[in-house]
PDB file of N, CA and C in Angstrom:
ATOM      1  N   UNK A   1     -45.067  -6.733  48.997  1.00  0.00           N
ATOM      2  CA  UNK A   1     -44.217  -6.286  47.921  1.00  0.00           C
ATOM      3  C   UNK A   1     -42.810  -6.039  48.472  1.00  0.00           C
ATOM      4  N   UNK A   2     -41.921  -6.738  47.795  1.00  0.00           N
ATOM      5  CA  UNK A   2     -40.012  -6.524  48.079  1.00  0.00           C
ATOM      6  C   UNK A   2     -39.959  -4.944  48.107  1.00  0.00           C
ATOM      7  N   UNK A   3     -39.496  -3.900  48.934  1.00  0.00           N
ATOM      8  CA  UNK A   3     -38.727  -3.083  48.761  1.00  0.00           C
ATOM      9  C   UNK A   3     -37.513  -3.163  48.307  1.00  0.00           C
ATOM     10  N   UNK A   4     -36.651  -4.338  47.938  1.00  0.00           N
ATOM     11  CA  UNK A   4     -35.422  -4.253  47.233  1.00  0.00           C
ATOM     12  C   UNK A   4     -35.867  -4.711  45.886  1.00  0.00           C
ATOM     13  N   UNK A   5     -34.499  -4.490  44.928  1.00  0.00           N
ATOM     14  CA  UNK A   5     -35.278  -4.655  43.612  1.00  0.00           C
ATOM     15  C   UNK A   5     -33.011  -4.800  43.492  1.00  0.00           C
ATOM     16  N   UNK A   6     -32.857  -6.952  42.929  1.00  0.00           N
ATOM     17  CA  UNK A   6     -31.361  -6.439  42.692  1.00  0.00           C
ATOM     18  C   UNK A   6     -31.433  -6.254  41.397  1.00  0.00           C
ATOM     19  N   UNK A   7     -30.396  -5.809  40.882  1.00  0.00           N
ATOM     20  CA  UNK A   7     -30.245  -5.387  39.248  1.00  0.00           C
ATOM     21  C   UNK A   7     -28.850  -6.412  38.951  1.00  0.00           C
ATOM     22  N   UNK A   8     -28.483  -6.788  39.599  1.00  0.00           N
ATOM     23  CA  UNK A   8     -27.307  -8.177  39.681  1.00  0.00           C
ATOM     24  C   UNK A   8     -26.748  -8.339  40.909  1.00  0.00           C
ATOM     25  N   UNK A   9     -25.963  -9.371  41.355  1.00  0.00           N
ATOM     26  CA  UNK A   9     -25.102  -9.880  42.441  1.00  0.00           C
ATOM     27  C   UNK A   9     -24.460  -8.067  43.211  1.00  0.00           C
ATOM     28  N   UNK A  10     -23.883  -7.319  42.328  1.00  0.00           N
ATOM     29  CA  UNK A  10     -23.807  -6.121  42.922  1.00  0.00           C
ATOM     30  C   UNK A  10     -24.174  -5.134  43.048  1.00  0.00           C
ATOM     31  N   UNK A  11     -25.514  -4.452  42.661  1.00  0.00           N
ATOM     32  CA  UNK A  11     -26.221  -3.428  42.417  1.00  0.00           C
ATOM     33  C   UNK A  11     -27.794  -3.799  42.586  1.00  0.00           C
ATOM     34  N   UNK A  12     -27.932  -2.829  43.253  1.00  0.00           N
ATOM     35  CA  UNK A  12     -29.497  -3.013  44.164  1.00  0.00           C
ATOM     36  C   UNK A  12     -30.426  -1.857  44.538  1.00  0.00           C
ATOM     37  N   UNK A  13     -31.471  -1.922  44.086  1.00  0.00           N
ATOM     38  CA  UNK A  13     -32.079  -0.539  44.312  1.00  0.00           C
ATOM     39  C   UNK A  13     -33.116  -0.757  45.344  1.00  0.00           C
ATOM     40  N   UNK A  14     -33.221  -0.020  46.646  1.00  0.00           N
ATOM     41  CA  UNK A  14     -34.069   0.159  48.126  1.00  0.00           C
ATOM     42  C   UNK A  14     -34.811   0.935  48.422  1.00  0.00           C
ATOM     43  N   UNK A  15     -35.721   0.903  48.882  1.00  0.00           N
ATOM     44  CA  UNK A  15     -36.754   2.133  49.013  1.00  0.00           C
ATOM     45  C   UNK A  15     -36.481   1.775  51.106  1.00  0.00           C
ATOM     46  N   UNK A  16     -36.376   2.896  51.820  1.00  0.00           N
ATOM     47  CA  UNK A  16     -36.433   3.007  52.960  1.00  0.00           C
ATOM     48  C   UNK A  16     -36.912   4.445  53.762  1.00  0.00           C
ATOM     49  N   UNK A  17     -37.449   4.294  54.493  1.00  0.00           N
ATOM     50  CA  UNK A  17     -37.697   5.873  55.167  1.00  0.00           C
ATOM     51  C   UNK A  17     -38.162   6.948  54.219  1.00  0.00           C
ATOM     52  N   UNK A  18     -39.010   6.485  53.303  1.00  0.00           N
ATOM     53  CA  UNK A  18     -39.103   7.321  52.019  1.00  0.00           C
ATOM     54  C   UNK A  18     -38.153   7.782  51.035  1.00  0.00           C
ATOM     55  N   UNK A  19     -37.362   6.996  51.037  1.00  0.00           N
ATOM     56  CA  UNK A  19     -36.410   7.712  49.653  1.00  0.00           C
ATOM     57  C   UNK A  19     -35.729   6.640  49.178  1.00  0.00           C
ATOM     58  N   UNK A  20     -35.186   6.449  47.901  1.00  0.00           N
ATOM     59  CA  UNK A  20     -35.079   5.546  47.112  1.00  0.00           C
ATOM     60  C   UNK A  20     -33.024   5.357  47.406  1.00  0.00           C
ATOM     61  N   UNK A  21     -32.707   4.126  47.468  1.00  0.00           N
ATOM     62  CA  UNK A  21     -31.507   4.333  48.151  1.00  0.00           C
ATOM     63  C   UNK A  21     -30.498   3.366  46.478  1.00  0.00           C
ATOM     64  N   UNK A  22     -29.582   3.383  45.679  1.00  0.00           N
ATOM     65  CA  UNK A  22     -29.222   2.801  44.894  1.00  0.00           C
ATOM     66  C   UNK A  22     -27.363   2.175  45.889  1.00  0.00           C
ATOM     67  N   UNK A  23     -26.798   0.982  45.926  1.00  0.00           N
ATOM     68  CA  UNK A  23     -26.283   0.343  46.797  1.00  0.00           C
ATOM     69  C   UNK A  23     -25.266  -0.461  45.767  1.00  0.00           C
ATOM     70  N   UNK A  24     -24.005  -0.104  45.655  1.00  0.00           N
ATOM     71  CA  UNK A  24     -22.998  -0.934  44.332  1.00  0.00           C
ATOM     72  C   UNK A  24     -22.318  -1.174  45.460  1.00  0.00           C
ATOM     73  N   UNK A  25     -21.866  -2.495  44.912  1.00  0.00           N
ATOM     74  CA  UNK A  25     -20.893  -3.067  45.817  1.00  0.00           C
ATOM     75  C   UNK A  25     -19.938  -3.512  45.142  1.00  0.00           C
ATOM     76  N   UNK A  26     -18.367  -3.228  45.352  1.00  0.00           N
ATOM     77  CA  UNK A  26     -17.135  -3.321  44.596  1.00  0.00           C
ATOM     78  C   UNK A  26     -16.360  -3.756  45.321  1.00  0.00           C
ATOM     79  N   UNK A  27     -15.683  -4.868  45.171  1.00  0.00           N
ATOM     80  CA  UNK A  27     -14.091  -5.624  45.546  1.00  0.00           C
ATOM     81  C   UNK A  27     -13.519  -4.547  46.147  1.00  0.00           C
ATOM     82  N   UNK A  28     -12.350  -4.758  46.846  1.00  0.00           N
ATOM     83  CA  UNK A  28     -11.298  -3.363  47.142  1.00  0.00           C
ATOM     84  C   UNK A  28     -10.591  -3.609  46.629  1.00  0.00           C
ATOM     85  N   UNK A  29     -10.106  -2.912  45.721  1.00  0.00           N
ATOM     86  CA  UNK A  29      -9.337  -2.480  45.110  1.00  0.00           C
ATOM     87  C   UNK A  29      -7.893  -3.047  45.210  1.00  0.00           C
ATOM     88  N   UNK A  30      -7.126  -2.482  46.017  1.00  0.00           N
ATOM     89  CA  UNK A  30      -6.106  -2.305  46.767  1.00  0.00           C
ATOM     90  C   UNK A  30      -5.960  -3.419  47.553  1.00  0.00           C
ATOM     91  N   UNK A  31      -6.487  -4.160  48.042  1.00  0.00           N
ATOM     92  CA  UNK A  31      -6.558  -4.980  49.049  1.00  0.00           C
ATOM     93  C   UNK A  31      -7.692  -5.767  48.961  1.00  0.00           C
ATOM     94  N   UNK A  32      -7.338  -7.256  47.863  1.00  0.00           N
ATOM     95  CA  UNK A  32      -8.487  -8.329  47.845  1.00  0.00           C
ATOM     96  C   UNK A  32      -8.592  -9.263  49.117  1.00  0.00           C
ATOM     97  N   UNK A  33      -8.040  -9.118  49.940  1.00  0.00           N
ATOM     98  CA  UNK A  33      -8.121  -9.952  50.992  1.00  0.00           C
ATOM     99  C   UNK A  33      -9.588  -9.100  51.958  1.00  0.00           C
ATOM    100  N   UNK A  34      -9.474  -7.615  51.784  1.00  0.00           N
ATOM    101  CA  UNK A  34     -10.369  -6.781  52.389  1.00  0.00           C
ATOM    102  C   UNK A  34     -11.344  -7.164  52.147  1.00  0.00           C
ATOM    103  N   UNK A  35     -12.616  -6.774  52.536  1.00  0.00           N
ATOM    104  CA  UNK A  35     -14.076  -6.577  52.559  1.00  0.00           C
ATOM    105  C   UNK A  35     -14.351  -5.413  51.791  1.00  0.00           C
ATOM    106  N   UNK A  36     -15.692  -6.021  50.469  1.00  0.00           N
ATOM    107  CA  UNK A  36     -15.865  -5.650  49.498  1.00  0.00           C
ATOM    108  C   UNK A  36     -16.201  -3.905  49.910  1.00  0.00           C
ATOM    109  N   UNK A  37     -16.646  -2.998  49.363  1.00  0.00           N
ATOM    110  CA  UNK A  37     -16.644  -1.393  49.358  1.00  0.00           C
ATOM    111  C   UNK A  37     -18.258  -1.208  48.986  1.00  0.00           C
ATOM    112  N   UNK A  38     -18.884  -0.890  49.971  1.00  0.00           N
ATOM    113  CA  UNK A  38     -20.500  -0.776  49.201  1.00  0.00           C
ATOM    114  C   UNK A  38     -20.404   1.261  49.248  1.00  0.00           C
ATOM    115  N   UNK A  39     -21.161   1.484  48.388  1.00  0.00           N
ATOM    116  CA  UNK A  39     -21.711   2.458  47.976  1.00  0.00           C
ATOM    117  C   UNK A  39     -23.109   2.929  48.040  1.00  0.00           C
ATOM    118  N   UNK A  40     -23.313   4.075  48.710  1.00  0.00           N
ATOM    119  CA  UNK A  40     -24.983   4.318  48.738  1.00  0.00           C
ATOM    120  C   UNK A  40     -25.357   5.166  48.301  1.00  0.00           C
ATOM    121  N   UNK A  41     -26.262   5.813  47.967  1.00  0.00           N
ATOM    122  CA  UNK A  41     -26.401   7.420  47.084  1.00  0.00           C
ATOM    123  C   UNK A  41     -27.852   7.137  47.450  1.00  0.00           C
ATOM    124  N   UNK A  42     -28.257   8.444  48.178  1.00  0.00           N
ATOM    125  CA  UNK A  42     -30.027   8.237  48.601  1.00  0.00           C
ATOM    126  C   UNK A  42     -30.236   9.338  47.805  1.00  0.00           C
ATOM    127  N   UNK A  43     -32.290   9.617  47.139  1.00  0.00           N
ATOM    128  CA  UNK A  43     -32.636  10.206  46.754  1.00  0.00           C
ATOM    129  C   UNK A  43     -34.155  10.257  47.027  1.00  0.00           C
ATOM    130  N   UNK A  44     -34.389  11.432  47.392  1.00  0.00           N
ATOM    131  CA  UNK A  44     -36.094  11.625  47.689  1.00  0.00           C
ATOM    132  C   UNK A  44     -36.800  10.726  47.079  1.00  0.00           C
ATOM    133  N   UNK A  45     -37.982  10.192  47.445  1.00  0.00           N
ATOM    134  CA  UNK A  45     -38.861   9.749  46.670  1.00  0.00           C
ATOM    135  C   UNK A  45     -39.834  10.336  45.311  1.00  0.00           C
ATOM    136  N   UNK A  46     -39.682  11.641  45.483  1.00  0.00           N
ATOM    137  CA  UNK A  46     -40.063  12.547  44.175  1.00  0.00           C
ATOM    138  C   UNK A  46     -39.195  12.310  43.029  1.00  0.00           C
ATOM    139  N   UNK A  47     -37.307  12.061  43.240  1.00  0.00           N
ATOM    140  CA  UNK A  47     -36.791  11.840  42.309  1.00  0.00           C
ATOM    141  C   UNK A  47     -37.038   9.980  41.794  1.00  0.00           C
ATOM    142  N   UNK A  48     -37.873   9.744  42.746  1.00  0.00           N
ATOM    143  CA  UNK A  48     -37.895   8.034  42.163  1.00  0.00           C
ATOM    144  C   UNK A  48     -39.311   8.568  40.926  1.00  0.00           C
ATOM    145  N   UNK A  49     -40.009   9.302  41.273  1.00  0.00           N
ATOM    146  CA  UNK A  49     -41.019   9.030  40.035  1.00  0.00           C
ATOM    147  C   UNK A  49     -40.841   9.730  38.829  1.00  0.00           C
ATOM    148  N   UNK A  50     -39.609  10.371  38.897  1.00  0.00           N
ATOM    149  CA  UNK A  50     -39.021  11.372  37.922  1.00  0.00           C
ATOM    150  C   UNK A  50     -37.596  10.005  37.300  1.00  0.00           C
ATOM    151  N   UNK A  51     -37.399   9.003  37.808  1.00  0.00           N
ATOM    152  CA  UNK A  51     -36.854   8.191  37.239  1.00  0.00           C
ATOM    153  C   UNK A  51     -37.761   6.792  36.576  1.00  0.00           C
ATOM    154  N   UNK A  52     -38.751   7.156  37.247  1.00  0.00           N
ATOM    155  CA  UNK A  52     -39.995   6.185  36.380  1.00  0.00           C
ATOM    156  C   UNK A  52     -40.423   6.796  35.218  1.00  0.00           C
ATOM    157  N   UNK A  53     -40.731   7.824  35.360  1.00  0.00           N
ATOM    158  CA  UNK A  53     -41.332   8.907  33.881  1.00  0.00           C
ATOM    159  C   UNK A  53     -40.428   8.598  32.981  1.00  0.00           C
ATOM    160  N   UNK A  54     -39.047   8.789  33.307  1.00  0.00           N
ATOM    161  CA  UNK A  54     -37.673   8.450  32.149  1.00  0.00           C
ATOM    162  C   UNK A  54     -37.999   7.534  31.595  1.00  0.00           C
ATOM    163  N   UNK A  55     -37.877   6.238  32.530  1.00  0.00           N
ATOM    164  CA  UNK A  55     -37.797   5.244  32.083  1.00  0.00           C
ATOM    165  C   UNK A  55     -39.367   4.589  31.658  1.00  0.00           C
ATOM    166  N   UNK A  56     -39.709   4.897  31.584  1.00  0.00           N
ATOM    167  CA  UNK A  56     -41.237   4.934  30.985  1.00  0.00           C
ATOM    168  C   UNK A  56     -41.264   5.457  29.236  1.00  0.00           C
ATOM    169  N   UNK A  57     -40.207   6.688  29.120  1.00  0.00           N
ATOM    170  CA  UNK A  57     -40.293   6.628  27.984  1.00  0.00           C
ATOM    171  C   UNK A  57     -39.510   6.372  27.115  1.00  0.00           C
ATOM    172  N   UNK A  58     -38.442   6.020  27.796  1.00  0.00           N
ATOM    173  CA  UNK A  58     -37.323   5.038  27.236  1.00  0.00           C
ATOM    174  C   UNK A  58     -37.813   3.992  26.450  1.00  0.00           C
ATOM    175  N   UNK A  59     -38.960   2.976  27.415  1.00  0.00           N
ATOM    176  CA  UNK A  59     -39.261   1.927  27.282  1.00  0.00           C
ATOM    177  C   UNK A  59     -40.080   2.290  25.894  1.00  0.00           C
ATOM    178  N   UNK A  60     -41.052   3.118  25.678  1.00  0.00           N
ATOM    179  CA  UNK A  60     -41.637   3.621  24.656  1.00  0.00           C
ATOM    180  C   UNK A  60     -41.342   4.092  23.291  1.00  0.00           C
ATOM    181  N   UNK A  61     -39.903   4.726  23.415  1.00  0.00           N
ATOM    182  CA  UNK A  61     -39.236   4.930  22.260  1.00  0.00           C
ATOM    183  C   UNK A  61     -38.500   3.648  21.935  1.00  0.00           C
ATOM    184  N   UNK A  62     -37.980   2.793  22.795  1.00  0.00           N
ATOM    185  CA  UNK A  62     -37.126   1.789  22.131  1.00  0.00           C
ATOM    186  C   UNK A  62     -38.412   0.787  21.621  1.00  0.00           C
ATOM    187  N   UNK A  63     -39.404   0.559  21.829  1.00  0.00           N
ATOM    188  CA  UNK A  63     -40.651   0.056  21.457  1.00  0.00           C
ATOM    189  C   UNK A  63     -41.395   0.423  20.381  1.00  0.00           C
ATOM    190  N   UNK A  64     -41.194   2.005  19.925  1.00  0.00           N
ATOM    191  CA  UNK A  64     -41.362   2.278  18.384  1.00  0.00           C
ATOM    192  C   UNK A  64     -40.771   2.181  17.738  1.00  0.00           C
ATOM    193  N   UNK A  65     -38.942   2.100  18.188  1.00  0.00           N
ATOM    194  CA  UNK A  65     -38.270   2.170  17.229  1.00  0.00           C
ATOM    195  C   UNK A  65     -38.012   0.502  16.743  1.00  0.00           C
ATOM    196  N   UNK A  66     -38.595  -0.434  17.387  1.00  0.00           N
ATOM    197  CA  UNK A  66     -38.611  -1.664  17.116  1.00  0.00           C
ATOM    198  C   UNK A  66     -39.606  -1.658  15.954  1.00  0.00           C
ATOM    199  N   UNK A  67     -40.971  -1.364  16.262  1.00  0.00           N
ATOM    200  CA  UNK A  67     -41.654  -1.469  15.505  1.00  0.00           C
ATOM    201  C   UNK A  67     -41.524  -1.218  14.484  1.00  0.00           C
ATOM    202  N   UNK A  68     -41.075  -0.237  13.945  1.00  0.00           N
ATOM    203  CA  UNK A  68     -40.495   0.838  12.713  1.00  0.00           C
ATOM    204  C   UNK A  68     -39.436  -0.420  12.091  1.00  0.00           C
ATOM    205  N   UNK A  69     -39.021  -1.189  13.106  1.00  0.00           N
ATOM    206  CA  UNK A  69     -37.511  -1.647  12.039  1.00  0.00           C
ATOM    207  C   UNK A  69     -38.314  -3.191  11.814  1.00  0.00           C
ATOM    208  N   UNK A  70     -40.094  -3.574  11.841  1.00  0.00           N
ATOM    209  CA  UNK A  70     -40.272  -5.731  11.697  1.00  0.00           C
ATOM    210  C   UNK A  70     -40.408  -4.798  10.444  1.00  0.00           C
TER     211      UNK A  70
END
């Protein structure tokens, strides 16, 4: 199983050393000739299943509210 998971060309979500790592990568700004600007933001692995539960019922409400509208 991939431990990476991309969400497009710049945004990528990692699981490493136990904790869930989210990774954006942005042009510079200031200076396009530079090397692009990555971003990391780590979070325990407890907050990864507290972002599955969310999105678990995200997926669930936008799934009734479909239903509700055939």
């Amino acid at each position: 199983m991939s431990k990476t998971l991309s969400l497009n060309r710049r945004a990528h979500l990692f699981v490493r050393d136990d904790a869930l790592f989210i990774k954006l990568q942005t042009p510079h700004n200031k200076m396009p000739d530079k090397a692009d600007i990555y971003i990391l933001k780590k979070f325990s692995i407890d907050r990864l299943k507290d972002i599955r539960d969310w999105a678990d019922a995200m997926i669930k409400a936008s799934e009734i509210s479909n239903v509700k509208a055939d």
